[in-house]
C-alpha atoms as a PDB file:
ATOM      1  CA  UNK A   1       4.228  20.970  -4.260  1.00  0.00           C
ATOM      2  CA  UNK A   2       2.349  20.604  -7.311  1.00  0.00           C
ATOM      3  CA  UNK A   3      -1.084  20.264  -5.659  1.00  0.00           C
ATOM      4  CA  UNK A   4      -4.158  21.600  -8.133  1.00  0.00           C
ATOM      5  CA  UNK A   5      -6.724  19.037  -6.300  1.00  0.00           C
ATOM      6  CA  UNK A   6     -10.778  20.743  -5.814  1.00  0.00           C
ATOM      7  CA  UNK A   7     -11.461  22.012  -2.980  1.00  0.00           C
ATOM      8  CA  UNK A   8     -13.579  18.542  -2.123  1.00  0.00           C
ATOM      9  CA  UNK A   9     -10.639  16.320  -2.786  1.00  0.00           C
ATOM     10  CA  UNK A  10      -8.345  18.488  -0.559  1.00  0.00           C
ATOM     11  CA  UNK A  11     -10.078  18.414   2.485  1.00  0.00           C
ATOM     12  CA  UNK A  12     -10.891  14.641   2.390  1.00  0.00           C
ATOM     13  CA  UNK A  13      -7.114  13.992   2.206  1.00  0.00           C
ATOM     14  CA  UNK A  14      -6.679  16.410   5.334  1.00  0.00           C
ATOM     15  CA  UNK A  15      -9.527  14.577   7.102  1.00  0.00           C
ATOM     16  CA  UNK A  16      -7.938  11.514   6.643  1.00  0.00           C
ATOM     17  CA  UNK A  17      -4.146  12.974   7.290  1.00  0.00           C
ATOM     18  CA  UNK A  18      -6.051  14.008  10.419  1.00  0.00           C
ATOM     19  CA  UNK A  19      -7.506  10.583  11.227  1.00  0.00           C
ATOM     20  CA  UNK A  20      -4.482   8.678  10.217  1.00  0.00           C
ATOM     21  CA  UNK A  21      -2.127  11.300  13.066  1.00  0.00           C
ATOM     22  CA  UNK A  22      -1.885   9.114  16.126  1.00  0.00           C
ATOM     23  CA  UNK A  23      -1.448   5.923  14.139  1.00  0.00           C
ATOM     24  CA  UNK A  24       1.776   7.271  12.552  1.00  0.00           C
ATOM     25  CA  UNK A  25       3.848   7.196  15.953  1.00  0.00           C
ATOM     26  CA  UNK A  26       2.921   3.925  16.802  1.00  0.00           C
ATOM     27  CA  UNK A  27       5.343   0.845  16.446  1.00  0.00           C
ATOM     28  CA  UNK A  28       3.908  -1.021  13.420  1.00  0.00           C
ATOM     29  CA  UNK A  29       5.914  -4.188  14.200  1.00  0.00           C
ATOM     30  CA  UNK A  30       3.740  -6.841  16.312  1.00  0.00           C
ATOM     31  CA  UNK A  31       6.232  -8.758  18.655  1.00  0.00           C
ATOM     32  CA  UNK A  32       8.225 -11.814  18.001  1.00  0.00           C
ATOM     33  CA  UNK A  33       5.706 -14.294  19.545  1.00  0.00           C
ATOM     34  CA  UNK A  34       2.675 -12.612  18.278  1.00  0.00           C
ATOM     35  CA  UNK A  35       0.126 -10.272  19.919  1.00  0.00           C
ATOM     36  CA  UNK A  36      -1.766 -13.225  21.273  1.00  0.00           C
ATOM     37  CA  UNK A  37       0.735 -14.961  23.199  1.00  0.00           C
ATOM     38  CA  UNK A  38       2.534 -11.750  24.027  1.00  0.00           C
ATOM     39  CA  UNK A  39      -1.009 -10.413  25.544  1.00  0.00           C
ATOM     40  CA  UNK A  40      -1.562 -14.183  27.150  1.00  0.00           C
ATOM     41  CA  UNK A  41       1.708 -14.043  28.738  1.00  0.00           C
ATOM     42  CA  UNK A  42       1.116 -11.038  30.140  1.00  0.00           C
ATOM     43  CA  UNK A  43      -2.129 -11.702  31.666  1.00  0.00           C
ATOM     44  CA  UNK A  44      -0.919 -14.675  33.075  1.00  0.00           C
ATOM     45  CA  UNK A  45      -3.604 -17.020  31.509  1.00  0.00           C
ATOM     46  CA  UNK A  46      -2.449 -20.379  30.052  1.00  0.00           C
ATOM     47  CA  UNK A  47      -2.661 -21.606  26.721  1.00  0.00           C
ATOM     48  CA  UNK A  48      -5.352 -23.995  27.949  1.00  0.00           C
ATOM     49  CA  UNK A  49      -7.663 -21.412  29.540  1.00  0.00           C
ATOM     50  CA  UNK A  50      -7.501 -19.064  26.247  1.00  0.00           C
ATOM     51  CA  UNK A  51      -8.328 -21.693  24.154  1.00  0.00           C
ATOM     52  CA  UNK A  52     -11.705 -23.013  26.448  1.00  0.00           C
ATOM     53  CA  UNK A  53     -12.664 -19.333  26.620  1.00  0.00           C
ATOM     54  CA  UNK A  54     -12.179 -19.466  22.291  1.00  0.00           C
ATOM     55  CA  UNK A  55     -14.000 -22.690  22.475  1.00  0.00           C
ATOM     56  CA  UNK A  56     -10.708 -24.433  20.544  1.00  0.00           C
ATOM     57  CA  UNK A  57      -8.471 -27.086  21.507  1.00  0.00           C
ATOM     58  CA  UNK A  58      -5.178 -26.579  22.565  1.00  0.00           C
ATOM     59  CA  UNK A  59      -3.515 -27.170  19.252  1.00  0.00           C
ATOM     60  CA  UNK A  60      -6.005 -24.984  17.765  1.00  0.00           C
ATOM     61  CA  UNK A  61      -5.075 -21.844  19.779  1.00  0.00           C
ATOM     62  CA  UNK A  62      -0.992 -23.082  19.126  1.00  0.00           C
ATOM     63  CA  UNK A  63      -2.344 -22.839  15.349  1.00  0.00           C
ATOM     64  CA  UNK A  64      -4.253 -19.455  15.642  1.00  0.00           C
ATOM     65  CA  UNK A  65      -0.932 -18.168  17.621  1.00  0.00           C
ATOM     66  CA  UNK A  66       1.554 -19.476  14.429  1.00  0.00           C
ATOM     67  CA  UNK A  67      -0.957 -18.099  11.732  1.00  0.00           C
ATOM     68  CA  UNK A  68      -0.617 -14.221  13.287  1.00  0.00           C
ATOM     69  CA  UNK A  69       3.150 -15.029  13.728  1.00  0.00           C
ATOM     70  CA  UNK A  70       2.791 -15.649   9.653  1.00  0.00           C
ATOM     71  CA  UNK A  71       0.659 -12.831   8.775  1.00  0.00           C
ATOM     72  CA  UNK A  72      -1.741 -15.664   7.832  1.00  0.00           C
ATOM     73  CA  UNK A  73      -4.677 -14.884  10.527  1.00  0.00           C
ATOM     74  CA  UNK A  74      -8.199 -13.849   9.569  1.00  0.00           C
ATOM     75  CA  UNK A  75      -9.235 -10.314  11.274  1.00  0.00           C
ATOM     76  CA  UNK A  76     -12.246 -12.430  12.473  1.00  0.00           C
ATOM     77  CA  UNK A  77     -10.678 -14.785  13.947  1.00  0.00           C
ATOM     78  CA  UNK A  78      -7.669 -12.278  15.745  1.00  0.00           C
ATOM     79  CA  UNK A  79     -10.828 -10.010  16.972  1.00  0.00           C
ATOM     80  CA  UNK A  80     -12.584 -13.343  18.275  1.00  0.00           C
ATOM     81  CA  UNK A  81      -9.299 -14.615  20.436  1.00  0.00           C
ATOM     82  CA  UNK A  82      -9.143 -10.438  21.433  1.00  0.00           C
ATOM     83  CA  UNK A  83     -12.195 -10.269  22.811  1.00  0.00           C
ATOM     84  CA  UNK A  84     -11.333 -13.883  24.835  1.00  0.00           C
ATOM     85  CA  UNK A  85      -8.189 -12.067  26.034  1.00  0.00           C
ATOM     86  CA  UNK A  86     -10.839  -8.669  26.919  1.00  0.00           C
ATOM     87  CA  UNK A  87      -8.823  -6.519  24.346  1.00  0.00           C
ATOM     88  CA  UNK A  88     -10.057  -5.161  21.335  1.00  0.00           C
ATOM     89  CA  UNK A  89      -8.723  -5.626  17.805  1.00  0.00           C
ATOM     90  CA  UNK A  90      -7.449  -2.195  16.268  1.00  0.00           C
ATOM     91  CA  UNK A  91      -7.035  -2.459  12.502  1.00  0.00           C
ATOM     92  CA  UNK A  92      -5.519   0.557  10.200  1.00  0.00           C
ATOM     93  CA  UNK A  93      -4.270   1.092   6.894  1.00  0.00           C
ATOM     94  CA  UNK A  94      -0.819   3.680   7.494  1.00  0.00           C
ATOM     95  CA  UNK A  95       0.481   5.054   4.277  1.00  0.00           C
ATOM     96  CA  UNK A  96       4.441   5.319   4.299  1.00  0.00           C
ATOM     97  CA  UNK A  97       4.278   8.582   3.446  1.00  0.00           C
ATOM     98  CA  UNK A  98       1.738  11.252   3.222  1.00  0.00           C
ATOM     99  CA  UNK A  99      -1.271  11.246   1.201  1.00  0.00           C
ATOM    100  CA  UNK A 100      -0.664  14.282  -0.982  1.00  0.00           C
ATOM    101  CA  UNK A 101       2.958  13.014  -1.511  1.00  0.00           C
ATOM    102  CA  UNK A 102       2.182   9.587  -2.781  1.00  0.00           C
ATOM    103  CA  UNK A 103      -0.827  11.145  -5.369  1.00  0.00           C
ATOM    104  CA  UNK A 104       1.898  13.378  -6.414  1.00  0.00           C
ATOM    105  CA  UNK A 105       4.559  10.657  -6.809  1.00  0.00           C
ATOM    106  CA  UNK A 106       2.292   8.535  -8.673  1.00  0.00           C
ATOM    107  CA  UNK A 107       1.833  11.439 -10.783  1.00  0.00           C
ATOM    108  CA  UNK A 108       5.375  12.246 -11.288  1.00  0.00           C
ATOM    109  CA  UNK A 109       6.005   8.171 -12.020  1.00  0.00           C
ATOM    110  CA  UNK A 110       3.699   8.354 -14.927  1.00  0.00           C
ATOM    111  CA  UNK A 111       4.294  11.456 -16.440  1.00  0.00           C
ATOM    112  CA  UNK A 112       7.898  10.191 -16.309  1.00  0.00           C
ATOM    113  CA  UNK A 113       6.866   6.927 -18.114  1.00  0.00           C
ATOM    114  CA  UNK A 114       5.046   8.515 -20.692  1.00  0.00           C
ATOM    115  CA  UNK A 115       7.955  11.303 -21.365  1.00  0.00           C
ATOM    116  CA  UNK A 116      10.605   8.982 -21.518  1.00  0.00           C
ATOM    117  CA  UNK A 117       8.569   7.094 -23.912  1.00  0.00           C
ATOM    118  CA  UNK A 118       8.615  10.300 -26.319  1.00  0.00           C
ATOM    119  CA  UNK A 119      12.470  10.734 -25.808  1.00  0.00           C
ATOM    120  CA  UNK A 120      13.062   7.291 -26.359  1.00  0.00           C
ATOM    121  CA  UNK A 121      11.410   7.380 -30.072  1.00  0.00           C
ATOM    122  CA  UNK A 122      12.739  10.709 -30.385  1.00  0.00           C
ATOM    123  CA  UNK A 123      15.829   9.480 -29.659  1.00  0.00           C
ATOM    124  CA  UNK A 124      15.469   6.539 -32.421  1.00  0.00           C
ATOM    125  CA  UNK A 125      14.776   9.359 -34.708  1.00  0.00           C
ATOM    126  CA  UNK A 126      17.635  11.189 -34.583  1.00  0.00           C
ATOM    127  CA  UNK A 127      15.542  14.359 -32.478  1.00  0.00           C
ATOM    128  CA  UNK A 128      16.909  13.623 -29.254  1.00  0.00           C
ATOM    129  CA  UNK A 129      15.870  16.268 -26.785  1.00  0.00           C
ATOM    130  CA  UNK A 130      18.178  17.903 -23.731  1.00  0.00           C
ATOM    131  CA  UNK A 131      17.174  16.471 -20.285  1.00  0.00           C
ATOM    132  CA  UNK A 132      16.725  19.351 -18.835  1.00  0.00           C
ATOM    133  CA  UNK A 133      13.542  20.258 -21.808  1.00  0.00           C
ATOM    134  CA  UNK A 134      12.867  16.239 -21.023  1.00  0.00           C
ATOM    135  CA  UNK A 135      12.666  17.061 -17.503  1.00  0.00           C
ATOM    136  CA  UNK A 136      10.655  20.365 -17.693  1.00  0.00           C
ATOM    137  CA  UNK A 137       8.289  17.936 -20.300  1.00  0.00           C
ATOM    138  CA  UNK A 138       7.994  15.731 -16.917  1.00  0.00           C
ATOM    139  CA  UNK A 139       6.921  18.352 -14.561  1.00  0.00           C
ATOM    140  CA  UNK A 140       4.131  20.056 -17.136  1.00  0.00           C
ATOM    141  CA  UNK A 141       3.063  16.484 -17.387  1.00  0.00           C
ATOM    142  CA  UNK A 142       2.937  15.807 -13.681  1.00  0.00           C
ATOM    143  CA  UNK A 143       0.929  19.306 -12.899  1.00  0.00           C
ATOM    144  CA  UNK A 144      -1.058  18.216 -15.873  1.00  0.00           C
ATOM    145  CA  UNK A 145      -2.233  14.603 -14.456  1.00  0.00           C
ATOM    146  CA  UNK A 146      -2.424  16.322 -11.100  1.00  0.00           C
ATOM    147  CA  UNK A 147      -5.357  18.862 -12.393  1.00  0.00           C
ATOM    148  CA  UNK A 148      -7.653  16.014 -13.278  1.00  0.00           C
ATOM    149  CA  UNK A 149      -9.137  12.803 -12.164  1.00  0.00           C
ATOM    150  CA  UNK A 150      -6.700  11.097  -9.511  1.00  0.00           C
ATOM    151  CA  UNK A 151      -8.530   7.965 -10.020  1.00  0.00           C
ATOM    152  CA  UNK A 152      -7.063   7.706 -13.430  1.00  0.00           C
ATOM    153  CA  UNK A 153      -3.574   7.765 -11.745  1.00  0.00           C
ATOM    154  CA  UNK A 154      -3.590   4.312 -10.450  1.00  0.00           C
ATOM    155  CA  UNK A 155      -5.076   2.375 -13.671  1.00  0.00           C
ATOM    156  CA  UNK A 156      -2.255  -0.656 -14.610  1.00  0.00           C
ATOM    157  CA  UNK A 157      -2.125  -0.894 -18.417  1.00  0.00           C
ATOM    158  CA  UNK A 158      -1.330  -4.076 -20.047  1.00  0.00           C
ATOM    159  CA  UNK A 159       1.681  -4.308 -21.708  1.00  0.00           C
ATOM    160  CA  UNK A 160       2.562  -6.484 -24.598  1.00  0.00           C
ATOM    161  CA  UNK A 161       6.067  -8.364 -23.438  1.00  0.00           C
ATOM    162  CA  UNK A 162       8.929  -8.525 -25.545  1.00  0.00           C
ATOM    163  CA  UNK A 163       9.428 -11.754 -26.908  1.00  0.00           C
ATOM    164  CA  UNK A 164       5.907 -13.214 -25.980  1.00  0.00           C
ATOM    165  CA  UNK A 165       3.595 -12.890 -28.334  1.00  0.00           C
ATOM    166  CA  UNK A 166       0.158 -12.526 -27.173  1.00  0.00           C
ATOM    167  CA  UNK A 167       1.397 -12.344 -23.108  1.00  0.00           C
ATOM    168  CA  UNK A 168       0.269  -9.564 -21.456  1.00  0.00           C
ATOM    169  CA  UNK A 169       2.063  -8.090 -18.687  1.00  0.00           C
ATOM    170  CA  UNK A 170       0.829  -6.006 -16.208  1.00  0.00           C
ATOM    171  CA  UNK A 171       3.194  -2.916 -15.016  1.00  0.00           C
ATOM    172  CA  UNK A 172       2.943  -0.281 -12.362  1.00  0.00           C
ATOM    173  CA  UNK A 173       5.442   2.568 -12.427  1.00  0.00           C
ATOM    174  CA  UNK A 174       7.249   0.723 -15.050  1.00  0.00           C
ATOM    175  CA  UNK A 175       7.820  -2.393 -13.292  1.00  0.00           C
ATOM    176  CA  UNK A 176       6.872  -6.116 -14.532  1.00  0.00           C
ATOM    177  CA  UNK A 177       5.025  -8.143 -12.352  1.00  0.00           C
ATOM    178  CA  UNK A 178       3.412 -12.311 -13.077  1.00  0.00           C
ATOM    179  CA  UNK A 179       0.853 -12.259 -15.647  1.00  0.00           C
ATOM    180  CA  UNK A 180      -2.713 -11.906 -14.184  1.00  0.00           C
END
């Protein structure tokens, strides 16, 4: 690993490696019908009686149900119909992968942008380097970026688009996403 965080910076990522532990066992896929009606079911309470104890119509507990089935539910409103159903609303961010990895393959993505952005203009020159000097360039690069401020790891430059005068295009990790 290519680590060269202070000392501050390295124990706040094991505090919250620590913190994040038990959530990365868990299943992170809610069930088909939702937590709500999955929860409701299971109690045995009726649409009818969680929606009086909401304080909602019918069809506006059938609605709340279809918006968490969509992803399209507020975190008030799911920890409001919890509480009616006497559960509590757990909410956590789980990175894929861990924290130190993902700094360092941020790192790695943008040294490897801005290297191959040398070779490519060496390249037009004529001065074409080997890959394995472009891909020692990459790694000096990455431990470089990964001695100072992360923060500056995650800024998205604009990028003038080819063929659109005047469009900026904002990329991460070399990919083109809408304009902003």
């Amino acid at each position: 690993m290519l680590h060269k965080f202070t000392p501050t910076s390295g124990l706040l990522i094991r505090q919250v490696e620590q913190r994040l532990a038990p959530w990365r066992s868990m299943q992170r896929r809610a069930p088909a019908m939702g937590w709500l009606r999955t929860i409701r079911g299971a109690l045995g309470m009726s649409a009818r009686q969680l929606a009086q104890r909401l304080g909602v119509s019918r069809q506006g507990l059938a609605d709340l149900e279809r918006r968490e089935r969509e992803g399209a539910v507020t975190l008030a409103a799911l920890s409001k119909a919890a509480d009616a159903l006497g559960c509590d609303l757990v909410y956590a961010i789980v990175p894929r992968s861990e924290l130190g990895s993902l700094i360092e393959a941020q790192a790695r993505a943008r040294a490897s942008d801005e290297v191959k952005r040398i070779v490519h203009t060496m390249r037009l020159e004529d001065q074409e380097a080997p890959s394995e000097e472009t891909e020692r360039l990459i790694l000096e690069r990455t431990a470089d970026l990964l001695s100072r401020s992360r923060r500056k790891l995650w800024e998205v430059k604009p990028t003038v688009k080819a063929g659109a005068p005047g469009k900026r295009l904002y990329t991460s990790k070399g990919r083109e996403s809408a304009t902003p």
